[in-house]
N, C-alpha and C. Protein backbone atom coordinates (compact mmCIF):
# COMPACT_ATOMS: atom_id res chain seq x y z
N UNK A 1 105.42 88.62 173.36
CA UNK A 1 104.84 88.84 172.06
C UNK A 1 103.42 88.27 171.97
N UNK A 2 103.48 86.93 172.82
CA UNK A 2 102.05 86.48 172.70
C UNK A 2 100.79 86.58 173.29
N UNK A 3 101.28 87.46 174.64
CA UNK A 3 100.75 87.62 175.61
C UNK A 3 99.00 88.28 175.44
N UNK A 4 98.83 88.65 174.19
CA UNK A 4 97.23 89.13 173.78
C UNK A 4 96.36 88.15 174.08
N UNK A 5 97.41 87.16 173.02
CA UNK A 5 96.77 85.74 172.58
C UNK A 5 96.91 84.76 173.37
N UNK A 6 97.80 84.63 174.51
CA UNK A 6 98.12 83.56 175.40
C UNK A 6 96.88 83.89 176.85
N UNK A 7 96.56 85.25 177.23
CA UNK A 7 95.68 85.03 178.06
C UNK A 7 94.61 85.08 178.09
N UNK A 8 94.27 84.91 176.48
CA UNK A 8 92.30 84.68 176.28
C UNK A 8 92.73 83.63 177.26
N UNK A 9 90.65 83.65 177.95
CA UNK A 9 90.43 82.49 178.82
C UNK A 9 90.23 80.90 177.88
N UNK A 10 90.11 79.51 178.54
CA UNK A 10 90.23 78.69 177.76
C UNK A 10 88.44 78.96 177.34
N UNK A 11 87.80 79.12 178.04
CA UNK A 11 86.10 79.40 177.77
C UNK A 11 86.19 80.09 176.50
N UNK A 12 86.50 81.17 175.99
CA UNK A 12 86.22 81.14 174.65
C UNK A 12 86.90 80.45 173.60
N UNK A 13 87.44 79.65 173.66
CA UNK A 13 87.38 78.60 172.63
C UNK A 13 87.58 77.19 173.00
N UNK A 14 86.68 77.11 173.73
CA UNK A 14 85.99 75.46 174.21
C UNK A 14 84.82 75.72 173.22
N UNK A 15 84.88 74.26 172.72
CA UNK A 15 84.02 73.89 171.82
C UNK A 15 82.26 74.08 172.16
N UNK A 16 81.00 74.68 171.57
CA UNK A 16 79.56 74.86 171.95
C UNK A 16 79.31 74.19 170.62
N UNK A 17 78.21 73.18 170.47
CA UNK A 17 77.93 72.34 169.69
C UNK A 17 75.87 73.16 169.26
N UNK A 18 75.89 73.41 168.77
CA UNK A 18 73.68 74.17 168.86
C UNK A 18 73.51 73.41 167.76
N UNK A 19 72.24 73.45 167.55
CA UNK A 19 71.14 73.05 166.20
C UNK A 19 70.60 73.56 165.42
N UNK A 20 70.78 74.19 164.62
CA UNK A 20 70.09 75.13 163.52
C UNK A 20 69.27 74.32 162.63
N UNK A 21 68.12 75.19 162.35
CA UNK A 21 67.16 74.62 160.79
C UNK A 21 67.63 75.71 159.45
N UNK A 22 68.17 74.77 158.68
CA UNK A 22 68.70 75.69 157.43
C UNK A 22 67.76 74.49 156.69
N UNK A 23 66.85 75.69 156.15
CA UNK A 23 66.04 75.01 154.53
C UNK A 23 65.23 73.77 155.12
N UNK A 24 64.89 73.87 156.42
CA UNK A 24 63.82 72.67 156.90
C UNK A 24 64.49 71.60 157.44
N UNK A 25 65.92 71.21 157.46
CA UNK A 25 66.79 70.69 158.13
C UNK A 25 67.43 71.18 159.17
N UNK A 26 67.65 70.53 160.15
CA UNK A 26 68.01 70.28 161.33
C UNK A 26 69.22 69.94 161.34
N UNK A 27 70.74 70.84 161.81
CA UNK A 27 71.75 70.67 161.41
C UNK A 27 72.01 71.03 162.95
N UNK A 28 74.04 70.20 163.08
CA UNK A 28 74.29 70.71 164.25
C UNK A 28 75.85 71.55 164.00
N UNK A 29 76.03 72.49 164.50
CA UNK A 29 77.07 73.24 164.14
C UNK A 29 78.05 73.29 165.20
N UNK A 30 79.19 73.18 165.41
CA UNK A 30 80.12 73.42 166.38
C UNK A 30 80.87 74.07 166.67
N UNK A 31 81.20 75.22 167.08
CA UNK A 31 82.05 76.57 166.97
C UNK A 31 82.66 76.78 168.03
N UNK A 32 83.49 77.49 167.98
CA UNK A 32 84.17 78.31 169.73
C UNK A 32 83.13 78.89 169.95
N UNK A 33 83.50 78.87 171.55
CA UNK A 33 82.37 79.95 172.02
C UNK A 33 82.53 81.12 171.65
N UNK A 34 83.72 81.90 171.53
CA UNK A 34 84.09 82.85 170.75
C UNK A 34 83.03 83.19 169.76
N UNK A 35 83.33 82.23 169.20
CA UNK A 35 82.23 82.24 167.36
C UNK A 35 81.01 82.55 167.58
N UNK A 36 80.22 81.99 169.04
CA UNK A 36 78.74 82.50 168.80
C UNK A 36 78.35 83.41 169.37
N UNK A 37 79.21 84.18 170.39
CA UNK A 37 79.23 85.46 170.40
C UNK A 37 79.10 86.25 169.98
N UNK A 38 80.17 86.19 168.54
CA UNK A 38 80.31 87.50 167.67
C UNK A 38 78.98 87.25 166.96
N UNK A 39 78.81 85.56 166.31
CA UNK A 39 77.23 85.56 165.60
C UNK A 39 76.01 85.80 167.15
N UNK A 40 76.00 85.60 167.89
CA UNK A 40 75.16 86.90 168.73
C UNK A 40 75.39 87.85 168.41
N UNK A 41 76.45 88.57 168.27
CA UNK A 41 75.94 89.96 167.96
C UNK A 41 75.64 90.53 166.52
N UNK A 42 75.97 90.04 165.51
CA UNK A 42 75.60 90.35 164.23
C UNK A 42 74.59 90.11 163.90
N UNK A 43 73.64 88.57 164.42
CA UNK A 43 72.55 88.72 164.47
C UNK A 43 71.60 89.59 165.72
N UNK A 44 72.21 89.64 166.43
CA UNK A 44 71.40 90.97 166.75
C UNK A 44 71.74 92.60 166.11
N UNK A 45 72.46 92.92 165.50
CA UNK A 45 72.78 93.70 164.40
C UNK A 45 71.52 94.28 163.71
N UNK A 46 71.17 92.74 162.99
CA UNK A 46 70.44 92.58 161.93
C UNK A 46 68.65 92.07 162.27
N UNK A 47 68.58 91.87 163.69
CA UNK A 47 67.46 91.95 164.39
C UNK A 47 66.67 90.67 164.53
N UNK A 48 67.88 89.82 164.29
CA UNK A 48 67.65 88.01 164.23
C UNK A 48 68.31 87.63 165.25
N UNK A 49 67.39 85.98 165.21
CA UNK A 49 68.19 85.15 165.91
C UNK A 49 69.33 84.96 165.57
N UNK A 50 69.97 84.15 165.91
CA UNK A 50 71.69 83.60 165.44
C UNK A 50 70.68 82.36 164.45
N UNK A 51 69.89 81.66 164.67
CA UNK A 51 69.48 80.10 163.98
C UNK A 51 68.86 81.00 162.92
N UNK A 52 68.08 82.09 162.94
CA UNK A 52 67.63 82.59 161.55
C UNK A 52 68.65 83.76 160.94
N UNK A 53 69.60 83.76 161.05
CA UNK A 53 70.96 84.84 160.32
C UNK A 53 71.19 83.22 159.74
N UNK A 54 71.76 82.55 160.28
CA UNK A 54 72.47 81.70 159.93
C UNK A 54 71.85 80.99 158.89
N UNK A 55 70.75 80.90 159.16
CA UNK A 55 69.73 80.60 158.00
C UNK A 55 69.62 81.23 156.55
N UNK A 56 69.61 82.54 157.14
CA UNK A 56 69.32 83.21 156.10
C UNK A 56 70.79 83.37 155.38
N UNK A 57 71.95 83.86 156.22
CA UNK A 57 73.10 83.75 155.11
C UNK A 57 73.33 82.76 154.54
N UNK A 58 72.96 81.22 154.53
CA UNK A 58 73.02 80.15 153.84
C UNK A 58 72.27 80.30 152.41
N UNK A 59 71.28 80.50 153.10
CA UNK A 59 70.03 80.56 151.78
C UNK A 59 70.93 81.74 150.55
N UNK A 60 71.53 83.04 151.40
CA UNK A 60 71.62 83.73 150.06
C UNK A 60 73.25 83.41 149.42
N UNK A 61 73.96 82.98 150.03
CA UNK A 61 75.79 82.16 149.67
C UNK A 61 74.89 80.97 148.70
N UNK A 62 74.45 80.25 148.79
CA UNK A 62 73.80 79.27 147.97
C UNK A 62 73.14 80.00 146.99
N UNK A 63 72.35 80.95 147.02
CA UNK A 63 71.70 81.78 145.83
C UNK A 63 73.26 82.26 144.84
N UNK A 64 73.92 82.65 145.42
CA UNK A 64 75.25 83.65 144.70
C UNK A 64 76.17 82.28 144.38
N UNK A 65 76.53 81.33 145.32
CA UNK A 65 77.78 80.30 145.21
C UNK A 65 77.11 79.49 144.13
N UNK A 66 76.15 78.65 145.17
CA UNK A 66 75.46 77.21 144.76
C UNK A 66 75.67 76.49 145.36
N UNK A 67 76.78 76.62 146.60
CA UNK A 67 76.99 75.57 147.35
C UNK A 67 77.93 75.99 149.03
N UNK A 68 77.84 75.54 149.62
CA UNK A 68 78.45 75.70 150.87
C UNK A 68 79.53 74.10 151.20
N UNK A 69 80.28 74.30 151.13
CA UNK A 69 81.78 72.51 151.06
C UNK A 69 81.54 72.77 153.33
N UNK A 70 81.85 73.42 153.36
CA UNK A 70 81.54 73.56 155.38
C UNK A 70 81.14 74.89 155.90
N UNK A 71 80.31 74.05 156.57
CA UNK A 71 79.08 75.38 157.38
C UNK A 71 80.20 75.85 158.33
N UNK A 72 80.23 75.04 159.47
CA UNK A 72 81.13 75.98 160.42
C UNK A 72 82.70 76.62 159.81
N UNK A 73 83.24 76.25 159.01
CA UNK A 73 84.85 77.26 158.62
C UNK A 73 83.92 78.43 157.85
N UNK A 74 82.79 78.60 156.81
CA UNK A 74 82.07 79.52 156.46
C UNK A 74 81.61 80.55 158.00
N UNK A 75 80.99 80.27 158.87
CA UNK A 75 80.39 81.22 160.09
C UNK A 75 82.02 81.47 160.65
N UNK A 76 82.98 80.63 160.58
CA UNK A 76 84.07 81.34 161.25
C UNK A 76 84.80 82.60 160.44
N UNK A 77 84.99 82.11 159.36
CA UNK A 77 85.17 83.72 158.57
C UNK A 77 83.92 84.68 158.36
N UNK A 78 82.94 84.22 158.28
CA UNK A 78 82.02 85.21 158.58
C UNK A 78 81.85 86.26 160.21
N UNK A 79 82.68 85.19 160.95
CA UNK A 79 83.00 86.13 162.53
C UNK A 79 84.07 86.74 162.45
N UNK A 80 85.07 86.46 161.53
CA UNK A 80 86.06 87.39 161.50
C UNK A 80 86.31 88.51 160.55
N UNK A 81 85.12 88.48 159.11
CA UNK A 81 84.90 89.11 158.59
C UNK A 81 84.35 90.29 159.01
N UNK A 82 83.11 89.92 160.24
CA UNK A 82 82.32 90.87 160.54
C UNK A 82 83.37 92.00 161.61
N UNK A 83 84.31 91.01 162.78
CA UNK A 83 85.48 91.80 163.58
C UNK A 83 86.24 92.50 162.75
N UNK A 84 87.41 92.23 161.32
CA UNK A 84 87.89 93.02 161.24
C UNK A 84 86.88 94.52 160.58
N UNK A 85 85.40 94.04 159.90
CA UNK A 85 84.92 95.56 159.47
C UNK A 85 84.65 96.38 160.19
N UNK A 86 84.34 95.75 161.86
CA UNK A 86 83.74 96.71 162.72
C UNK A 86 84.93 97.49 163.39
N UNK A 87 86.46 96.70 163.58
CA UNK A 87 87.41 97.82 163.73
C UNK A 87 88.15 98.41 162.91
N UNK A 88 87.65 97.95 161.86
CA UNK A 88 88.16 99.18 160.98
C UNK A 88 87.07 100.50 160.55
N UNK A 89 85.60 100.51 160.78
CA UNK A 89 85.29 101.16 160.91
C UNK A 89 84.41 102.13 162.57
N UNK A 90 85.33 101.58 163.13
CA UNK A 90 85.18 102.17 164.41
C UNK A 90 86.23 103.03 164.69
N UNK A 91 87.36 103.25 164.05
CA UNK A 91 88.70 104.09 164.04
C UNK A 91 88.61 105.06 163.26
């Protein structure tokens, strides 16, 4: 039954630690490698870096929220947000 999920390699989800500037700060984010993959590709999607997507979706969740409680569980549903739209509209 588990076998999808049991033979991802351990490499995508060993921990990658990067540095982003959100709003002139210097932040460090920690994700699966998994995670910056998919934000590789959405920011290349959108014709950005991953440090300026990430940027920029902060800036506008703070325009609409007012606040962000955690950056990285936010980019992780934002990677799985972006996976399930792209297979559901790839079918």
């Amino acid at each position: 039954m588990c076998e999808l999920y049991a033979s991802q390699p351990q490499s995508l989800y060993d921990i990658t630690k990067r540095s982003v500037r959100i709003q002139g700060v210097v932040t460090s984010v920690a994700l699966e490698n998994k995670m910056w993959e998919i934000l590789d590709q959405i920011a290349a999607k959108e014709s950005l870096s991953v440090a300026e997507f990430i940027s920029t979706l902060y800036q506008e969740i703070i325009e609409q929220r007012g606040a962000i409680r955690n950056l990285a569980s936010m980019l992780r549903v934002t990677c799985l947000t972006y996976a399930l739209n792209t297979n559901t509209t790839e079918h």
